[in-house]
N, C-alpha and C. Protein backbone atom coordinates (compact mmCIF):
# COMPACT_ATOMS: atom_id res chain seq x y z
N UNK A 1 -97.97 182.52 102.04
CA UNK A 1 -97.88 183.31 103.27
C UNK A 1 -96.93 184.47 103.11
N UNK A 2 -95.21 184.68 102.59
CA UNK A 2 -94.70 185.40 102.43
C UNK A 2 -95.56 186.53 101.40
N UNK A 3 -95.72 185.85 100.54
CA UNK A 3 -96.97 187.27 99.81
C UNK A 3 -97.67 187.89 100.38
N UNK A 4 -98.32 187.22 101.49
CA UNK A 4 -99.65 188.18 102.03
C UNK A 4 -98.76 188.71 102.73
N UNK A 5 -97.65 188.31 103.58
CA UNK A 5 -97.08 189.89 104.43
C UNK A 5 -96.49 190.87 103.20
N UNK A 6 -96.16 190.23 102.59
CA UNK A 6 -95.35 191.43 101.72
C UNK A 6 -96.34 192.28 101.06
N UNK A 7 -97.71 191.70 100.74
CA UNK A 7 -98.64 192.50 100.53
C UNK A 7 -99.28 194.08 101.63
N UNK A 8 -99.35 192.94 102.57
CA UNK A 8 -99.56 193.93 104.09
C UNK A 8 -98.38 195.15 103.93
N UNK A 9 -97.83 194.42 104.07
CA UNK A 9 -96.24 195.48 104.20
C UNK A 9 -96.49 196.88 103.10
N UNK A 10 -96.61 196.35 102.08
CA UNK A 10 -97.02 197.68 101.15
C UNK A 10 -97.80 198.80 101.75
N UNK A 11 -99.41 197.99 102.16
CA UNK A 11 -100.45 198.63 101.94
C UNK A 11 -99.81 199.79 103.29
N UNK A 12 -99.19 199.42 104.60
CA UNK A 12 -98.69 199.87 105.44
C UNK A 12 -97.95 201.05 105.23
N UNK A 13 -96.67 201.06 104.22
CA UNK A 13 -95.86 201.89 103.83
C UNK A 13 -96.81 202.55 103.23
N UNK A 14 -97.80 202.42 102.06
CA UNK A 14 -98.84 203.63 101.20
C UNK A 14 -99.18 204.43 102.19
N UNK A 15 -99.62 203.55 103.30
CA UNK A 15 -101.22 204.91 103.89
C UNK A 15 -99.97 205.85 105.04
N UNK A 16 -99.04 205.09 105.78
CA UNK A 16 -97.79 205.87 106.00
C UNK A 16 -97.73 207.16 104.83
N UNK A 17 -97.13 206.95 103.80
CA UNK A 17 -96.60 208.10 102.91
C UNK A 17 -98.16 209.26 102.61
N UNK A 18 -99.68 208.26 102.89
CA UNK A 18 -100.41 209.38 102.62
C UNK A 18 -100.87 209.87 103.73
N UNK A 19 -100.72 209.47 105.24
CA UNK A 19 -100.89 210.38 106.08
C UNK A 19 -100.02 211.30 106.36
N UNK A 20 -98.83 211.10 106.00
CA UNK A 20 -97.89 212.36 106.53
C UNK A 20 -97.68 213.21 105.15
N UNK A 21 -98.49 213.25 103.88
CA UNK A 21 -98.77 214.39 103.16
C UNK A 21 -100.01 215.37 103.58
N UNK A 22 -100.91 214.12 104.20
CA UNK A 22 -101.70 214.82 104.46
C UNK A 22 -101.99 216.15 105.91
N UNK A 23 -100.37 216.12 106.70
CA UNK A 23 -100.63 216.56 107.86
C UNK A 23 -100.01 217.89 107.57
N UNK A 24 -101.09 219.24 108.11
CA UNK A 24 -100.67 220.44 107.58
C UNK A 24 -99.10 220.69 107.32
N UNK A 25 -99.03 221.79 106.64
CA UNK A 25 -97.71 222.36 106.77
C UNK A 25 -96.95 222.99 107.93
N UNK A 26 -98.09 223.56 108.45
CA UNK A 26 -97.36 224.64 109.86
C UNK A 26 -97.37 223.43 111.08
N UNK A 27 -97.63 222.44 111.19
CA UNK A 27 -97.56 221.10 111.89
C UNK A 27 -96.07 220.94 111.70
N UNK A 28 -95.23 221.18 110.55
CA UNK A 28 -94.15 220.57 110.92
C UNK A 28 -92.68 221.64 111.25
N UNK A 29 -93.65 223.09 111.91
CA UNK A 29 -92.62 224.50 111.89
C UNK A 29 -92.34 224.14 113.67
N UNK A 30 -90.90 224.69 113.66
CA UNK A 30 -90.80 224.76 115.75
C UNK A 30 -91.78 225.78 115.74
N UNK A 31 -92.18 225.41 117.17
CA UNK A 31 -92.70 226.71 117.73
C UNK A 31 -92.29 228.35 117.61
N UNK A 32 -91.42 228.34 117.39
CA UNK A 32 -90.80 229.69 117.52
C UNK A 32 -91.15 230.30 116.10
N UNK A 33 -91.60 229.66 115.09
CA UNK A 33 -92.56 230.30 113.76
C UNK A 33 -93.53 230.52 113.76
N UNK A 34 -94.29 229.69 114.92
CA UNK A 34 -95.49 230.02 114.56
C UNK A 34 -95.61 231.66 114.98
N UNK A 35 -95.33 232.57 115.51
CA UNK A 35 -95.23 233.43 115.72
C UNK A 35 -95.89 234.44 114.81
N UNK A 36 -96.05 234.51 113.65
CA UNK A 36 -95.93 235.17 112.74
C UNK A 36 -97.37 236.62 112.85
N UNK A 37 -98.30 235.99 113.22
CA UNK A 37 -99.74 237.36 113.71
C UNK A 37 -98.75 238.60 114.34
N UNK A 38 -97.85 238.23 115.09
CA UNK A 38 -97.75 239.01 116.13
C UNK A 38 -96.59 239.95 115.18
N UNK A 39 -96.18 239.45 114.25
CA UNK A 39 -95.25 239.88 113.23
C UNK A 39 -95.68 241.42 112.68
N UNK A 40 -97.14 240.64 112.35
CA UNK A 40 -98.18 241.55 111.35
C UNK A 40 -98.43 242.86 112.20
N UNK A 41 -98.75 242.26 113.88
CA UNK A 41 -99.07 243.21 114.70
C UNK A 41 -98.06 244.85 114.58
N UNK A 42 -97.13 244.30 115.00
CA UNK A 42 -96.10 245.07 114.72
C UNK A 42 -95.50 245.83 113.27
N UNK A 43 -96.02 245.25 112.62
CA UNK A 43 -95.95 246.01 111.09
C UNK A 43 -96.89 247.25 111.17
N UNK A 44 -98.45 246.83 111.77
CA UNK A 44 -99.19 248.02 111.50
C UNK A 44 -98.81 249.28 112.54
N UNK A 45 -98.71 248.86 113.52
CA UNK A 45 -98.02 249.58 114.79
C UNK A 45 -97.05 250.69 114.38
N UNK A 46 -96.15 250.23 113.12
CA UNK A 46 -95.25 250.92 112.54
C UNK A 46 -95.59 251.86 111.52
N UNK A 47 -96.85 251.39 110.84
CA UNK A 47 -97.61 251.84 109.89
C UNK A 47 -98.27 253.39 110.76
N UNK A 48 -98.89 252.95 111.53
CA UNK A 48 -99.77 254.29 112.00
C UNK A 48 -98.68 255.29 112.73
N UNK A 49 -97.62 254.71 113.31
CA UNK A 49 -96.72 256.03 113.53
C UNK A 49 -95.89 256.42 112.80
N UNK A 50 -95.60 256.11 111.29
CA UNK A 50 -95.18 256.55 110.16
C UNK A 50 -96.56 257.93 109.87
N UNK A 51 -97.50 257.39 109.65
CA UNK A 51 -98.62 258.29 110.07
C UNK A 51 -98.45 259.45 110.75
N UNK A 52 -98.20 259.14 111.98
CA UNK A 52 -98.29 260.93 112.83
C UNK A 52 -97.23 261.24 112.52
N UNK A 53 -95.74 261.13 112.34
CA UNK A 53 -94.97 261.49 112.34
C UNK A 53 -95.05 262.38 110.79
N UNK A 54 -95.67 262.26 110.00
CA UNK A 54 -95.57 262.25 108.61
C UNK A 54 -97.09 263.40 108.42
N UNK A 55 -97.63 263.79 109.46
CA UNK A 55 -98.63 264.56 109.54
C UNK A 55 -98.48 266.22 109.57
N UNK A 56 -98.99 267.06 108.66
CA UNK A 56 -98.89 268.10 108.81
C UNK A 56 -99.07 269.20 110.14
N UNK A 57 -97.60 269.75 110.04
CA UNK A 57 -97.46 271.01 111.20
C UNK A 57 -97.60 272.51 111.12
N UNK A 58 -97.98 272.84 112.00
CA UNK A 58 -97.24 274.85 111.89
C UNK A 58 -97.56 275.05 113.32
N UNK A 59 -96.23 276.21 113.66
CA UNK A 59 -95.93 276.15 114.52
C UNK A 59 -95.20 275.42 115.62
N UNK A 60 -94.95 273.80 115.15
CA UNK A 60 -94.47 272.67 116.14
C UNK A 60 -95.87 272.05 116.71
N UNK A 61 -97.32 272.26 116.25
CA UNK A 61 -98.21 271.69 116.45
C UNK A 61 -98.96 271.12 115.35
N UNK A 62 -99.48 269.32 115.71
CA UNK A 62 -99.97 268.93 114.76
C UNK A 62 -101.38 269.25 114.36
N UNK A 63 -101.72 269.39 113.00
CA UNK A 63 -102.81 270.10 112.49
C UNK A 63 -103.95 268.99 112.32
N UNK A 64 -104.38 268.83 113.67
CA UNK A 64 -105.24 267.52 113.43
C UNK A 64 -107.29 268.29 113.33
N UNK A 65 -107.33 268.92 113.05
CA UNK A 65 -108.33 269.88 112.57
C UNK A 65 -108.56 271.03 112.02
N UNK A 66 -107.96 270.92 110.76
CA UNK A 66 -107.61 272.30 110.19
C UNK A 66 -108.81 273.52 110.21
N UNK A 67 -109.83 273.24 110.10
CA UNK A 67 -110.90 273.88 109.63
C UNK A 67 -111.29 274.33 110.73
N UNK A 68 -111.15 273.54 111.81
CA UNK A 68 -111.57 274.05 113.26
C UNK A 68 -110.37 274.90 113.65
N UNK A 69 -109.29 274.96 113.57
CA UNK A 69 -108.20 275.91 113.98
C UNK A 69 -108.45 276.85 113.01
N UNK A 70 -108.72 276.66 111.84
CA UNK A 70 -108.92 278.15 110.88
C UNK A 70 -110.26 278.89 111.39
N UNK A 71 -111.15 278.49 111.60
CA UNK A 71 -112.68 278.92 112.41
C UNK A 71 -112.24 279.90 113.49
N UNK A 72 -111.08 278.94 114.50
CA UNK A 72 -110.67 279.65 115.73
C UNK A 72 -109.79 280.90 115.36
N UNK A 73 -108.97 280.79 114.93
CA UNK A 73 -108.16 281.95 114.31
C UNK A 73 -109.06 283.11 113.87
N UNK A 74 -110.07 282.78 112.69
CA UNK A 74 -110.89 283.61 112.18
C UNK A 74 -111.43 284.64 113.47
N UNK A 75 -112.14 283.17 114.08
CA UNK A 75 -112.99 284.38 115.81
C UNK A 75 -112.40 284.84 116.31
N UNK A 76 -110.63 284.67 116.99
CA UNK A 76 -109.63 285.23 117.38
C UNK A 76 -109.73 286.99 116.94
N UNK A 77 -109.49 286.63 115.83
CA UNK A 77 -109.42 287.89 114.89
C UNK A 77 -110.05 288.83 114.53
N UNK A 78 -111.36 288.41 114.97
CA UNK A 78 -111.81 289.47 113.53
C UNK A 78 -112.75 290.44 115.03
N UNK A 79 -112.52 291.70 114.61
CA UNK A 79 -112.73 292.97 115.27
C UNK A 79 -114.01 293.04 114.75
N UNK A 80 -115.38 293.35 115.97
CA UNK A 80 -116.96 293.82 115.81
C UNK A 80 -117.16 295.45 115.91
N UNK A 81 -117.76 296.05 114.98
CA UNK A 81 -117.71 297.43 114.85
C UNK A 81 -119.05 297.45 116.47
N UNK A 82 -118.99 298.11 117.26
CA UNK A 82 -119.85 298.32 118.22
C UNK A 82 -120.52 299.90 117.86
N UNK A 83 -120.13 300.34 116.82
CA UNK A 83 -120.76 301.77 116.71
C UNK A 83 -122.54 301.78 117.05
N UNK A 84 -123.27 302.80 117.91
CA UNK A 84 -124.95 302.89 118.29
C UNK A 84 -124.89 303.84 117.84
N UNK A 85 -123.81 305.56 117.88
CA UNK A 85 -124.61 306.22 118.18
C UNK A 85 -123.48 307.40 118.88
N UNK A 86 -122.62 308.09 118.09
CA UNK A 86 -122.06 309.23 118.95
C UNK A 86 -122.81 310.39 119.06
N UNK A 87 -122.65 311.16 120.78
CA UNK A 87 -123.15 312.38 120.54
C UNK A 87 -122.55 313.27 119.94
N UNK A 88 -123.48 314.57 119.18
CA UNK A 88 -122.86 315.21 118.70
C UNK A 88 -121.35 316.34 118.98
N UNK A 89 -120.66 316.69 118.62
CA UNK A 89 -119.60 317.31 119.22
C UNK A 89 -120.00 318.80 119.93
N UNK A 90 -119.44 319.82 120.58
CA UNK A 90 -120.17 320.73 121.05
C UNK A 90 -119.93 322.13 119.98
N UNK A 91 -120.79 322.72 120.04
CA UNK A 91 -121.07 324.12 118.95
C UNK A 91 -119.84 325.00 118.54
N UNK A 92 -119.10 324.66 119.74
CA UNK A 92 -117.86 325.72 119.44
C UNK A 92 -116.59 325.17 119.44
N UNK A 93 -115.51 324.87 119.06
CA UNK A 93 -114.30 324.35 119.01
C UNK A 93 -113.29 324.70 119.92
N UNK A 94 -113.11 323.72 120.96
CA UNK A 94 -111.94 324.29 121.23
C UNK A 94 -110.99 322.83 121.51
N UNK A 95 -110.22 322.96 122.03
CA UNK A 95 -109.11 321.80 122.39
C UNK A 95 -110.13 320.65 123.35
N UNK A 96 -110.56 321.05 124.30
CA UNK A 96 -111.18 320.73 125.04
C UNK A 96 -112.14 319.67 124.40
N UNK A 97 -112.89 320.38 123.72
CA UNK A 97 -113.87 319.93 122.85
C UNK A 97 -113.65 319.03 121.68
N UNK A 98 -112.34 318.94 121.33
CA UNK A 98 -112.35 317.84 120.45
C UNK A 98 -111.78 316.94 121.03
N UNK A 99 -111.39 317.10 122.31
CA UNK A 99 -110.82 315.54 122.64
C UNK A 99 -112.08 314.91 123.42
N UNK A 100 -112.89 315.43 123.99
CA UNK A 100 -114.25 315.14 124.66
C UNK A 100 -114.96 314.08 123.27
N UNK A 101 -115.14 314.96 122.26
CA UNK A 101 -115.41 314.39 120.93
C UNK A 101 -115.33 313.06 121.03
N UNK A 102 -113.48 312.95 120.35
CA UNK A 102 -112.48 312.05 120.02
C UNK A 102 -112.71 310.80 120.89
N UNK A 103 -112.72 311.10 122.47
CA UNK A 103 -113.07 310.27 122.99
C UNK A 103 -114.15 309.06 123.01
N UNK A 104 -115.37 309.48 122.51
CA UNK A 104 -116.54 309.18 122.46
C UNK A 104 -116.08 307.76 121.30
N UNK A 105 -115.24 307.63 120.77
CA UNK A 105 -115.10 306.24 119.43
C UNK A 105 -113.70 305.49 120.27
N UNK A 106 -113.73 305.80 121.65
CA UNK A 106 -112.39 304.37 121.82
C UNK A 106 -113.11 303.28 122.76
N UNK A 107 -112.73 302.17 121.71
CA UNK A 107 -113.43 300.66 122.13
C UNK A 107 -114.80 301.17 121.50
N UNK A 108 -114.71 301.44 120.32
CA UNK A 108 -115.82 301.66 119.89
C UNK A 108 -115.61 301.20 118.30
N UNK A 109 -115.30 302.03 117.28
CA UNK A 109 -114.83 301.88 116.05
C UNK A 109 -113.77 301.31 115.77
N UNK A 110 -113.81 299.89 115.19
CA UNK A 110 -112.60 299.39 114.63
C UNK A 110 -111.10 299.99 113.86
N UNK A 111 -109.93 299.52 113.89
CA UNK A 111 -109.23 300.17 113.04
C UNK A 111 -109.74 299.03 111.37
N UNK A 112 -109.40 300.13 109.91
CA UNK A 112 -109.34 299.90 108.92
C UNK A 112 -108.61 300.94 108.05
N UNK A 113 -109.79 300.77 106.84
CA UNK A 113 -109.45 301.65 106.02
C UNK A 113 -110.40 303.01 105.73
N UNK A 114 -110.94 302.58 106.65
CA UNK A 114 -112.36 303.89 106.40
C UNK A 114 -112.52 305.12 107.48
N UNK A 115 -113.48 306.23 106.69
CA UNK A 115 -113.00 307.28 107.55
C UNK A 115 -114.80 307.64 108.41
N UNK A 116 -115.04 306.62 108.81
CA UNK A 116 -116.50 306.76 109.96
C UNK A 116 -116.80 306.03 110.56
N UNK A 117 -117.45 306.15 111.77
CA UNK A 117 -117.84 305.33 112.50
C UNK A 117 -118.85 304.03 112.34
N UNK A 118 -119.61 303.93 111.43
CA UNK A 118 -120.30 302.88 111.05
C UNK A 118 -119.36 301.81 110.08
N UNK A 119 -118.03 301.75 109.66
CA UNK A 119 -117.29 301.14 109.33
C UNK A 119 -115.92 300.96 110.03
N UNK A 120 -115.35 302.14 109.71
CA UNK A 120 -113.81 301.77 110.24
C UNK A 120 -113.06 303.32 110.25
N UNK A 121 -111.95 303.29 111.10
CA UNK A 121 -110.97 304.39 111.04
C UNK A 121 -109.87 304.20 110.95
N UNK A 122 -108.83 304.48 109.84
CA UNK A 122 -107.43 304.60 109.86
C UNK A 122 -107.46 305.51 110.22
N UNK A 123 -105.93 305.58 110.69
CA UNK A 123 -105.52 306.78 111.69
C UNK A 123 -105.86 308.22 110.89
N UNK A 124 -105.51 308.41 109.55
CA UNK A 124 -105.75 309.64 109.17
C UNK A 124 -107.68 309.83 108.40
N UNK A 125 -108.45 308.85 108.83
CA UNK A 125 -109.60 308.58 109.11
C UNK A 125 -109.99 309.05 110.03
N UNK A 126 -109.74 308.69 111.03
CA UNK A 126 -109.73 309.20 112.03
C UNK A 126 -109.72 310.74 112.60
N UNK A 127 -108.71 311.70 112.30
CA UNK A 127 -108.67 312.43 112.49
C UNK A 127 -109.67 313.32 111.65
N UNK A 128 -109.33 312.61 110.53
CA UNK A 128 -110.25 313.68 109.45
C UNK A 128 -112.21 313.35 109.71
N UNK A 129 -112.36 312.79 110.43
CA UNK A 129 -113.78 312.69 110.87
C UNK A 129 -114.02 313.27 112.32
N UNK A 130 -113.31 313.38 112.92
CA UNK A 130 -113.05 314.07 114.42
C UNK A 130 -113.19 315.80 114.16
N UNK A 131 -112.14 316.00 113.33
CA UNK A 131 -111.93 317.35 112.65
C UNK A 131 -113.33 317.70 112.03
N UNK A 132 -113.99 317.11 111.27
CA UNK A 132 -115.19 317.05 110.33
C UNK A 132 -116.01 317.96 111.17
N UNK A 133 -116.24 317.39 112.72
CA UNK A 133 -117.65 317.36 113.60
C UNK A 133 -117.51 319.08 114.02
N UNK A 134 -116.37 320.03 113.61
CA UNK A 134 -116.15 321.41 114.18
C UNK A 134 -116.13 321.79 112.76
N UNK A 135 -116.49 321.16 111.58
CA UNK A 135 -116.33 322.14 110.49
C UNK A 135 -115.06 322.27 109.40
N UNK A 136 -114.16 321.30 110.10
CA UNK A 136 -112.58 321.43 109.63
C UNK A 136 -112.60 319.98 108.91
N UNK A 137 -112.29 320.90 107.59
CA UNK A 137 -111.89 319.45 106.52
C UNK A 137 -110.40 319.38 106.32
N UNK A 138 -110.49 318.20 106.38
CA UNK A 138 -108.70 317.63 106.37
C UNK A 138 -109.02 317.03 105.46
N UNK A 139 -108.16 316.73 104.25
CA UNK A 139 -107.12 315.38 103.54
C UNK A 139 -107.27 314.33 103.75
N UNK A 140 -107.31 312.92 103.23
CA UNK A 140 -106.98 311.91 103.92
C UNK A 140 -105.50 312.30 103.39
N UNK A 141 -104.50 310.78 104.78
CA UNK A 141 -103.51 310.78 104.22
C UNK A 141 -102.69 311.67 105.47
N UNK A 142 -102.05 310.52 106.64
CA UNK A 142 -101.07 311.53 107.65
C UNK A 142 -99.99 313.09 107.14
N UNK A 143 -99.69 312.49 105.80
CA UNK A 143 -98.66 313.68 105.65
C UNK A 143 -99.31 315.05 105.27
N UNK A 144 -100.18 314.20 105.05
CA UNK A 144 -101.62 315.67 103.96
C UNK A 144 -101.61 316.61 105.00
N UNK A 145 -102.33 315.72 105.90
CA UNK A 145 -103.08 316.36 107.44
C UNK A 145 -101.86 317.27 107.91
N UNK A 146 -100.73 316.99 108.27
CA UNK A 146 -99.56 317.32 108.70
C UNK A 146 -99.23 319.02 108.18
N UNK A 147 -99.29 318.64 106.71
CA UNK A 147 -98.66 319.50 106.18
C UNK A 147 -99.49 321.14 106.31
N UNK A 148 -101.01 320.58 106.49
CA UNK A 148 -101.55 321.63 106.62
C UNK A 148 -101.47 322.91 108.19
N UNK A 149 -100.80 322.11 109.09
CA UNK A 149 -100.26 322.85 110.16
C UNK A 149 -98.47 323.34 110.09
N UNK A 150 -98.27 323.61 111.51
CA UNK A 150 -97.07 323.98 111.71
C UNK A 150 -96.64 323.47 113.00
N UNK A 151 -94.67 323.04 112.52
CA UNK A 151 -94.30 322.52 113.72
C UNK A 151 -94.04 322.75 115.13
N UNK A 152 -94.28 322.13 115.94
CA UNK A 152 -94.35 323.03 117.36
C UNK A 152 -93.67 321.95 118.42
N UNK A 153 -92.99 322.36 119.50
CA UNK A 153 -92.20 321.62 120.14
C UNK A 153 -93.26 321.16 121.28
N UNK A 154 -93.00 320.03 121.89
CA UNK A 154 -93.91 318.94 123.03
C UNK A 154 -94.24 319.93 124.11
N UNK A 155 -93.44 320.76 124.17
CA UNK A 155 -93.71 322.00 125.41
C UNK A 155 -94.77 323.01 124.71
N UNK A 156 -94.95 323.23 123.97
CA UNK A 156 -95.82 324.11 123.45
C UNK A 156 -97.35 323.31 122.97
N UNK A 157 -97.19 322.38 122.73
CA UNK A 157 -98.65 321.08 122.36
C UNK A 157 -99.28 321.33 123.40
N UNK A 158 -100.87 321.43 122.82
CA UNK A 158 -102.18 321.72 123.65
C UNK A 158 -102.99 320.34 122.82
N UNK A 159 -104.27 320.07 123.95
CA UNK A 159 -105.05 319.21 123.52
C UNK A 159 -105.33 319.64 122.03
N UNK A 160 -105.46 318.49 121.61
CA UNK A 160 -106.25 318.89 120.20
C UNK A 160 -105.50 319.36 118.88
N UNK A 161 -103.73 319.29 119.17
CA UNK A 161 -102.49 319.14 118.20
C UNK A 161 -102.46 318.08 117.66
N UNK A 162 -102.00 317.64 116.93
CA UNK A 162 -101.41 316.80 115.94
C UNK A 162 -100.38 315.81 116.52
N UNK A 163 -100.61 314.79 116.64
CA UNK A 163 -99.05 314.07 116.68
C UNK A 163 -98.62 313.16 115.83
N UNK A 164 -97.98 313.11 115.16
CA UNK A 164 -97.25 312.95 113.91
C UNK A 164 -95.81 312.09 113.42
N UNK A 165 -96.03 311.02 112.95
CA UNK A 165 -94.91 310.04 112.89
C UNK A 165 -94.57 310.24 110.97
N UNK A 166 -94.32 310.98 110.92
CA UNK A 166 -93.88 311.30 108.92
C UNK A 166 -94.09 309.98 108.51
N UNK A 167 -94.73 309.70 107.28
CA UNK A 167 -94.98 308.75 106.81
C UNK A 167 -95.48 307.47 107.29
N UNK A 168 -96.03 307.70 108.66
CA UNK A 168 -96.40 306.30 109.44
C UNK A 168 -98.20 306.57 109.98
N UNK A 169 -98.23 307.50 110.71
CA UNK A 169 -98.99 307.64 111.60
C UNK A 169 -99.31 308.80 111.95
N UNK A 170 -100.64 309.25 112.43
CA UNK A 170 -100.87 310.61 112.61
C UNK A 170 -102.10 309.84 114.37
N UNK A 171 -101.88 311.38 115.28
CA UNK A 171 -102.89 310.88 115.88
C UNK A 171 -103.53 312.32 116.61
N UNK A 172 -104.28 312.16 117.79
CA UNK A 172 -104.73 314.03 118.68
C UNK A 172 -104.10 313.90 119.66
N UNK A 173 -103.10 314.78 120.27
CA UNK A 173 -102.27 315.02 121.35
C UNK A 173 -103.58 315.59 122.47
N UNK A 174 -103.10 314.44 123.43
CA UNK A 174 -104.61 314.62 124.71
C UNK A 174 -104.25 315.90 125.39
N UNK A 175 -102.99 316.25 125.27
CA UNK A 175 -102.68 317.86 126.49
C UNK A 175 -101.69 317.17 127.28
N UNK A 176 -101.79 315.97 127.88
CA UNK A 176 -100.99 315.27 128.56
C UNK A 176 -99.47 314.26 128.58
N UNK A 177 -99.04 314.45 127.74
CA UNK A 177 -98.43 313.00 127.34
C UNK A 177 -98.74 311.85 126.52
N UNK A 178 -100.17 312.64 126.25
CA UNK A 178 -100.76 310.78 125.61
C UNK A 178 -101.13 311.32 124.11
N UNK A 179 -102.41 310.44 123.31
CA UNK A 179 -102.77 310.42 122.65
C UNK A 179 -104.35 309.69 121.99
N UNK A 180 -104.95 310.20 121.32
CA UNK A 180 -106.09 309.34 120.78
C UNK A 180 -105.80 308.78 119.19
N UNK A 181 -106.34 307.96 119.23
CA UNK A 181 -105.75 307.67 117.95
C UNK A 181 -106.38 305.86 117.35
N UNK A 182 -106.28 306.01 116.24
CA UNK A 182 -106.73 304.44 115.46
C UNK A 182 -105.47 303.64 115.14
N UNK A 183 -105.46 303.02 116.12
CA UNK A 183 -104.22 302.16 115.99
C UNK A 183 -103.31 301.45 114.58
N UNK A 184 -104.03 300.11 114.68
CA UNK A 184 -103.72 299.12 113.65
C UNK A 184 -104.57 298.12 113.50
N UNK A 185 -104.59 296.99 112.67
CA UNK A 185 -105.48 296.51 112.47
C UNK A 185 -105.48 295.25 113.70
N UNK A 186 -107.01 295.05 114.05
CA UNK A 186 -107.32 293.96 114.73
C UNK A 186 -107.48 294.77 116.22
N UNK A 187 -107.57 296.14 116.31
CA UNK A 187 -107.47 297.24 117.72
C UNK A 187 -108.33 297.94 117.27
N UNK A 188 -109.11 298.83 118.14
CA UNK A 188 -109.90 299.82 117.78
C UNK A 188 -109.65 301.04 118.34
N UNK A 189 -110.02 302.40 118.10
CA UNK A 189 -109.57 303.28 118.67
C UNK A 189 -109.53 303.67 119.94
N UNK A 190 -107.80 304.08 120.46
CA UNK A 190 -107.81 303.81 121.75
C UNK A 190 -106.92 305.32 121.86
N UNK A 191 -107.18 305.75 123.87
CA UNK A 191 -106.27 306.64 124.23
C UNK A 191 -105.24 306.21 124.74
N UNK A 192 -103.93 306.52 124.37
CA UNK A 192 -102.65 306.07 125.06
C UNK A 192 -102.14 306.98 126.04
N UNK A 193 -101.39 306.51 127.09
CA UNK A 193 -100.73 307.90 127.87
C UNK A 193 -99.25 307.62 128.14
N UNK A 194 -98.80 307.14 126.92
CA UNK A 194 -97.56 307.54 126.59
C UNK A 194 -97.18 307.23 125.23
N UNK A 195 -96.39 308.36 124.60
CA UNK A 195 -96.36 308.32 123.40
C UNK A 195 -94.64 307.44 122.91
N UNK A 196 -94.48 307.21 121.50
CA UNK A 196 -93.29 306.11 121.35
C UNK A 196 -92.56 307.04 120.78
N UNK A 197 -91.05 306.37 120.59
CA UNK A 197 -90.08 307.22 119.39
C UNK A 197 -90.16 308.15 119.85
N UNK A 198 -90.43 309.11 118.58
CA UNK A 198 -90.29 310.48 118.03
C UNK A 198 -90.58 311.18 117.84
N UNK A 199 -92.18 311.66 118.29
CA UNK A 199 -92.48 312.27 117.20
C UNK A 199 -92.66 313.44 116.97
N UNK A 200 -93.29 314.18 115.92
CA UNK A 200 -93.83 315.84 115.71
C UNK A 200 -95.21 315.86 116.38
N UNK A 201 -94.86 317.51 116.27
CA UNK A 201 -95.93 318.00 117.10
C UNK A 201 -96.11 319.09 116.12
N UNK A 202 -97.74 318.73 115.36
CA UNK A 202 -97.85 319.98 114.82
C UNK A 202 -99.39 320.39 115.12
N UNK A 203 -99.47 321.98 114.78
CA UNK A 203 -100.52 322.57 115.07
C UNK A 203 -101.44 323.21 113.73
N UNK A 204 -102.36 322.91 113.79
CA UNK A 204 -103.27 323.47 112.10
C UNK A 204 -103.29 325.24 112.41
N UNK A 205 -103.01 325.37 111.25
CA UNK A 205 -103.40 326.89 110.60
C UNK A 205 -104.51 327.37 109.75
N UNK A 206 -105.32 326.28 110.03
CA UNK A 206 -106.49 326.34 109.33
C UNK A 206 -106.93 327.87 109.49
């Protein structure tokens, strides 16, 4: 009789030691481990705003479509030649007559580097194709144009003078205060009615 309990007794203690190997691992964590998904959660959370923060800028704005902001910029930018079709200038030259001309290309011809209306006008483009339509060949080149007149004070300027920034800019004094002229780039030729700085006032001796 003592054998068979002591036998019992064994078999008792075995299946004891093999059920509690067999009971998971996270079975024997407090609650407060099991926690751990929510761990992960928060890792990626950290992950994706390492992300924006770490994302290319200009300006203080993030560049979350480059190609589409370069597209927009591009259309922003870029100046349409609207040239159809100027009439011709009138038979005889006078002041009058070339600003009537002159007029006929603002919001019309882009500024560039070219000297006609089916492309572009820099300022001394400009003039020298205005000048063209009465017969008068100019230079390219503001100082060129310049040099071929003489200086004359703002009180003495009639339509159809010169106005003249040395080494910058050349444009046609309207008679008034203002000017016609091919701006800069991304503008097209426009009349101003007031002039900046400094400038000369010269008159051709053609």
């Amino acid at each position: 009789m003592p054998s068979i309990v002591a036998k019992l007794g064994a078999v008792l203690v075995a299946g004891a030691l093999i059920a509690t190997a067999a009971i998971p691992a996270y079975a024997s964590m407090a609650p407060t481990e099991v926690a751990r998904p929510q761990a992960a959660q928060v890792q990626t959370m950290n992950l994706v705003s390492t992300v924006a923060v770490s994302a290319p800028t200009r300006d203080g704005y993030a560049v979350t479509k480059p190609r589409l902001a370069i597209a927009i910029r591009a259309a922003s930018a870029a100046v349409v030649n609207r040239y159809t079709g100027i009439a011709p200038p009138a038979q005889s030259y006078s002041g009058a007559a070339l600003i009537a001309y002159a007029a006929q290309f603002v919001g019309v011809v882009p500024y560039g580097s070219g000297n006609s209306p089916t492309t572009s006008f820099s300022c001394d483009g400009y003039t020298q194709y205005v000048f063209a339509g009465f017969g008068i060949s100019l230079p390219r080149g503001a100082d060129h144009q310049a040099r071929l007149g003489v200086r004359i004070s703002q009180a003495e300027a009639v339509a159809g003078d010169f106005v003249y920034w040395p080494g910058q800019h050349i444009g046609i004094y309207d008679g008034a205060g203002g000017m016609y002229n091919s701006p800069t780039w991304g503008r097209y030729v426009e009349h101003v009615n007031k002039l900046w700085g400094s400038p000369l006032f010269v008159r051709l001796t053609l």
